[in-house]
Protein backbone atom coordinates (compact mmCIF):
# COMPACT_ATOMS: atom_id res chain seq x y z
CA UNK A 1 62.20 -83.44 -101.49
CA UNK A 2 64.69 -81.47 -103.14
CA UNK A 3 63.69 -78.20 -101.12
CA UNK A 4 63.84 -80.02 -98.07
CA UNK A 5 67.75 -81.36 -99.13
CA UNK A 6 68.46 -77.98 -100.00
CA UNK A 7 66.73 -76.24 -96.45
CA UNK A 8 69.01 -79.23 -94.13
CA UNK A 9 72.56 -78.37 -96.38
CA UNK A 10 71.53 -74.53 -96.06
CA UNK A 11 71.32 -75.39 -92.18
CA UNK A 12 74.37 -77.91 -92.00
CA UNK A 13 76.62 -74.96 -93.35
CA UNK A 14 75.39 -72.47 -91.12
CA UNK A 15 75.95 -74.44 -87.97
CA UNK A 16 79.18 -75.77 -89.05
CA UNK A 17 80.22 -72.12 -90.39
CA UNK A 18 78.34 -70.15 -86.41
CA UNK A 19 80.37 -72.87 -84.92
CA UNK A 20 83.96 -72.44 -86.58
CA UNK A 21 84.03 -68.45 -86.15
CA UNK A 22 82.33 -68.86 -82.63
CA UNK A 23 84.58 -68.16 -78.97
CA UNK A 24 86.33 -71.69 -77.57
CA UNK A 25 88.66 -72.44 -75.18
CA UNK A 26 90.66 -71.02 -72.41
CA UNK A 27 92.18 -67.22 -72.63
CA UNK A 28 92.02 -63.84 -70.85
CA UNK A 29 90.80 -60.53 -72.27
CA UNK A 30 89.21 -57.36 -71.65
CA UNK A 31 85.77 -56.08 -71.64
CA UNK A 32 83.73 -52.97 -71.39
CA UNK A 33 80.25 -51.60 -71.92
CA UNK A 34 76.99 -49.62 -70.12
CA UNK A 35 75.13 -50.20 -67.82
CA UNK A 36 71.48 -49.10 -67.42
CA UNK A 37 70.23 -49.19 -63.68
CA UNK A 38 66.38 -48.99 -63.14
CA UNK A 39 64.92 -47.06 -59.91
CA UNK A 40 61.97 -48.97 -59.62
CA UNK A 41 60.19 -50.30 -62.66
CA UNK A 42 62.17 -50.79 -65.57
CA UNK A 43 59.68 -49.69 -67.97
CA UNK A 44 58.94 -46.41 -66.11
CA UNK A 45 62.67 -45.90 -65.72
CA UNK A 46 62.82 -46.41 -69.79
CA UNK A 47 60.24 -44.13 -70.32
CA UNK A 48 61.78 -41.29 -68.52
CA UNK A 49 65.37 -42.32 -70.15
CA UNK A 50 63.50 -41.79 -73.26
CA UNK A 51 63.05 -38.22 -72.67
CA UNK A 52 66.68 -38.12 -71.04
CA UNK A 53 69.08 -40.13 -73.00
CA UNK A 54 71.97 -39.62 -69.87
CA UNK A 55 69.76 -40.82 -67.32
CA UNK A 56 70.74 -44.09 -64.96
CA UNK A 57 73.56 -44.49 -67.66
CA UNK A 58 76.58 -45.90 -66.60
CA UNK A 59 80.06 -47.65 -67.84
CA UNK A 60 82.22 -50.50 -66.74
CA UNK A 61 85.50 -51.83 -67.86
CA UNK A 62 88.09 -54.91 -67.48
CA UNK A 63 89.99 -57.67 -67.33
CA UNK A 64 88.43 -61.49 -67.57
CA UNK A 65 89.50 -65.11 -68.03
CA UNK A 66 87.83 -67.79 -69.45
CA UNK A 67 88.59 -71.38 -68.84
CA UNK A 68 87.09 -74.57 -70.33
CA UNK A 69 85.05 -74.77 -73.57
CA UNK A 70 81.37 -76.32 -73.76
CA UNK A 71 81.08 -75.50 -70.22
CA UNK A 72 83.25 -72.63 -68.74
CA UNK A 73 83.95 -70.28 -65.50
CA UNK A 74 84.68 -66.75 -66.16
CA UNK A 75 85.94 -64.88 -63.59
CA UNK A 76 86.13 -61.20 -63.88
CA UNK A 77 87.71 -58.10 -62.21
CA UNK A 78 85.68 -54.50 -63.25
CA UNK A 79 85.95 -51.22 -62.57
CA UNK A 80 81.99 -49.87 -62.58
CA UNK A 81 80.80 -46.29 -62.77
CA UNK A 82 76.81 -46.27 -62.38
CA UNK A 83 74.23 -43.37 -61.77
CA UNK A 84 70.93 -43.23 -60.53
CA UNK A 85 68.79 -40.43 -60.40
CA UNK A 86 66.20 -39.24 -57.92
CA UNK A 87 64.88 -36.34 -57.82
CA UNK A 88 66.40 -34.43 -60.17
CA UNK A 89 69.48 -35.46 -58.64
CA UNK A 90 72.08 -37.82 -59.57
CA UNK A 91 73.75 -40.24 -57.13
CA UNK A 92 77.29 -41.68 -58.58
CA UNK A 93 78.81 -44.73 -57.53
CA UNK A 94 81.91 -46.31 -58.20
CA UNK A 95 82.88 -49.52 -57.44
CA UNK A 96 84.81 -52.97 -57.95
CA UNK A 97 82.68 -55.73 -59.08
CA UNK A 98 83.99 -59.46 -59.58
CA UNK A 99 81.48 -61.53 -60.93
CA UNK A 100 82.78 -65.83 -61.04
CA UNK A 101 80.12 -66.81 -63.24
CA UNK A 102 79.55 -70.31 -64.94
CA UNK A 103 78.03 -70.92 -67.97
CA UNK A 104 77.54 -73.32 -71.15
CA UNK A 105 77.75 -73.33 -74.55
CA UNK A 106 74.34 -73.68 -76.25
CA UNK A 107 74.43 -73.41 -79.86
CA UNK A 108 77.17 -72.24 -82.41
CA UNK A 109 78.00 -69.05 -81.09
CA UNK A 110 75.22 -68.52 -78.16
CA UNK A 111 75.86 -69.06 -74.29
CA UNK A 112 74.61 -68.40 -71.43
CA UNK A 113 75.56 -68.02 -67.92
CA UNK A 114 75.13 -66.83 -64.32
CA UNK A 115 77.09 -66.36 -61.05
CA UNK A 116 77.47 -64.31 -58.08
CA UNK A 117 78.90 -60.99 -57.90
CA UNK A 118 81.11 -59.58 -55.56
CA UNK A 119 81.18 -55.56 -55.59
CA UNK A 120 83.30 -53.36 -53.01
CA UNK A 121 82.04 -49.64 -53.39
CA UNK A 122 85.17 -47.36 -53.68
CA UNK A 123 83.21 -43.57 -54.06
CA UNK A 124 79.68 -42.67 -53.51
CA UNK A 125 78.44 -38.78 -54.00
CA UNK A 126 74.75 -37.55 -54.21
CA UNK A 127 74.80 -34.10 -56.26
CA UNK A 128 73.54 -31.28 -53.88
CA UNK A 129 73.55 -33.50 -50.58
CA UNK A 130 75.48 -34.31 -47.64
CA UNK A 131 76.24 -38.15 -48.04
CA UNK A 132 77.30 -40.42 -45.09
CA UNK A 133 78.96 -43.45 -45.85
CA UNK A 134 76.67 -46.48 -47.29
CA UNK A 135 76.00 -49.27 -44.98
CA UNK A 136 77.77 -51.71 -46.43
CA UNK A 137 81.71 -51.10 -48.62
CA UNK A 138 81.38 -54.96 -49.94
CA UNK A 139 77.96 -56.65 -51.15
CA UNK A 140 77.19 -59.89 -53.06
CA UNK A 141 74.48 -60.06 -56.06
CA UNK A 142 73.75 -62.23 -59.14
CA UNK A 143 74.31 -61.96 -62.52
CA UNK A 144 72.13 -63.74 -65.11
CA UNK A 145 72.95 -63.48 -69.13
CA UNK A 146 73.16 -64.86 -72.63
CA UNK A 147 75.86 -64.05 -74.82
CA UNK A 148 77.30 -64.55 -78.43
CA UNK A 149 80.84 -64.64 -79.04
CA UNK A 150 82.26 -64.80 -82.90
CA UNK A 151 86.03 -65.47 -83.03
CA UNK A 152 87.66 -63.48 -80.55
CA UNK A 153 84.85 -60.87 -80.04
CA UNK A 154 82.31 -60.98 -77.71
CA UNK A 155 79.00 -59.53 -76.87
CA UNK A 156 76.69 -60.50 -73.84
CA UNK A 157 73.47 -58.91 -71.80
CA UNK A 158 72.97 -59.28 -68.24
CA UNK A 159 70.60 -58.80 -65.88
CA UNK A 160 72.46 -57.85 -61.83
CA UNK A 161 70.84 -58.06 -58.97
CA UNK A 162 72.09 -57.24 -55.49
CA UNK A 163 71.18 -59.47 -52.43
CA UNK A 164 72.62 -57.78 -49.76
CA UNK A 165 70.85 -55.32 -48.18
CA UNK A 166 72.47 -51.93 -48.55
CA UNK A 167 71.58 -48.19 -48.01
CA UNK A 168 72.86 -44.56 -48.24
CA UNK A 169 71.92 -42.44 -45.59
CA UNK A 170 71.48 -38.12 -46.36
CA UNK A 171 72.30 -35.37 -43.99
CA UNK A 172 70.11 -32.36 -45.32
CA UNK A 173 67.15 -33.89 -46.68
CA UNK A 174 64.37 -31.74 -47.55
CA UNK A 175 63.69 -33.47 -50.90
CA UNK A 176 60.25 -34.94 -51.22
CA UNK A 177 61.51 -37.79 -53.12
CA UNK A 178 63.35 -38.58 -50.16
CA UNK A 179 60.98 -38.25 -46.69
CA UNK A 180 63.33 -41.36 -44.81
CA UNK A 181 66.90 -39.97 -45.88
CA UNK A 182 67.57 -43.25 -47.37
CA UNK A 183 68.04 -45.10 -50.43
CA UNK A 184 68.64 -48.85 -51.72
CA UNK A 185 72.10 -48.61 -53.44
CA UNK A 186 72.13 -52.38 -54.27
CA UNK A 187 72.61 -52.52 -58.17
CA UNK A 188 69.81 -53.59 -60.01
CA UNK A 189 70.80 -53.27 -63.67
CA UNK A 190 71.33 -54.32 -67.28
CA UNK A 191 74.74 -54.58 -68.40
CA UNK A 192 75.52 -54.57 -72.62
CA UNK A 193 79.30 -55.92 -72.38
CA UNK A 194 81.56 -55.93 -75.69
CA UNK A 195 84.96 -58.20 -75.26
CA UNK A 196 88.00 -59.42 -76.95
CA UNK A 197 90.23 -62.84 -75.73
CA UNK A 198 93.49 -63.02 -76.37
């Protein structure tokens, strides 16, 4: 009986202790982190990041605001560098991404959340070939994620998808990787984020 007193205390105190340091209420801040975009399977793509620690690597960085406690909606504003490679070959992309995601407050410190993602491509370039524009400047995905937030600081993991259908189209093409001079440019991609409120 006594261990059993002892094991509920031992748990009162940590939820009431995860629960005072964790993130609550309204605020703005900034955020930044990687990205890691898979072409094709994500384990293959880890495999072969394994051997090249630079590969599909990417960064983002910006500005949120949070509003509401228990339940919130973040909106964000992000600048987004990401690579993919193919090839041998490395095709940059940098973009705008504002993801209005919604989420709740689980437990102590842990949320989750998920939203759609608005991204407007600002600069694409494919190392060693002639790039015309891609398809589409402005696409909408999803984002999907769990994060924990202690005090001010945050950390969350995401998972982005893109729904819209969008493609880059090559000029001099006699890559084997590449036999229809195309390419799916919608981000599909984990993103680590770090953030502070204010």
């Amino acid at each position: 009986m006594k261990v059993l007193q002892t094991t509920l205390l031992v748990a009162v105190l940590a939820l009431i202790s995860t629960t005072a340091f964790s993130q609550s209420g309204s605020g703005f801040g900034i955020t930044g982190g990687l990205n890691y975009g898979a072409n094709g399977n994500y384990f293959e793509s880890a495999e072969a990041a394994a051997k090249d620690p630079d590969r599909n690597i990417g960064y983002h960085v910006g500005i949120f605001g949070k509003f509401g406690n228990r339940f919130f909606f973040r909106p964000e504003l992000i600048y987004t560098k990401t690579k993919s490679d193919y090839a041998d070959e490395a095709l940059d992309i940098s973009r705008l991404d504002a993801p209005m995601l919604v989420g709740v407050k689980v437990i102590g410190p842990l949320n989750v959340f998920a939203g759609p993602a608005f991204q407007y491509i600002l600069d694409s370039e494919f190392d060693g070939i002639g790039i015309n524009d891609i398809d589409n400047d402005f696409s909408v995905g999803l984002q999907i994620g769990a994060g924990v937030n202690l005090g001010k600081l945050g950390l969350d993991l995401r998972y982005e998808r893109g729904f819209s259908e969008n493609e880059a189209k090559f000029i001099n093409t006699n890559i084997a990787a590449l036999p229809n001079s195309r390419i799916d440019t919608r981000p599909d991609q984990l993103v680590l984020s770090a953030s502070i409120k204010f």
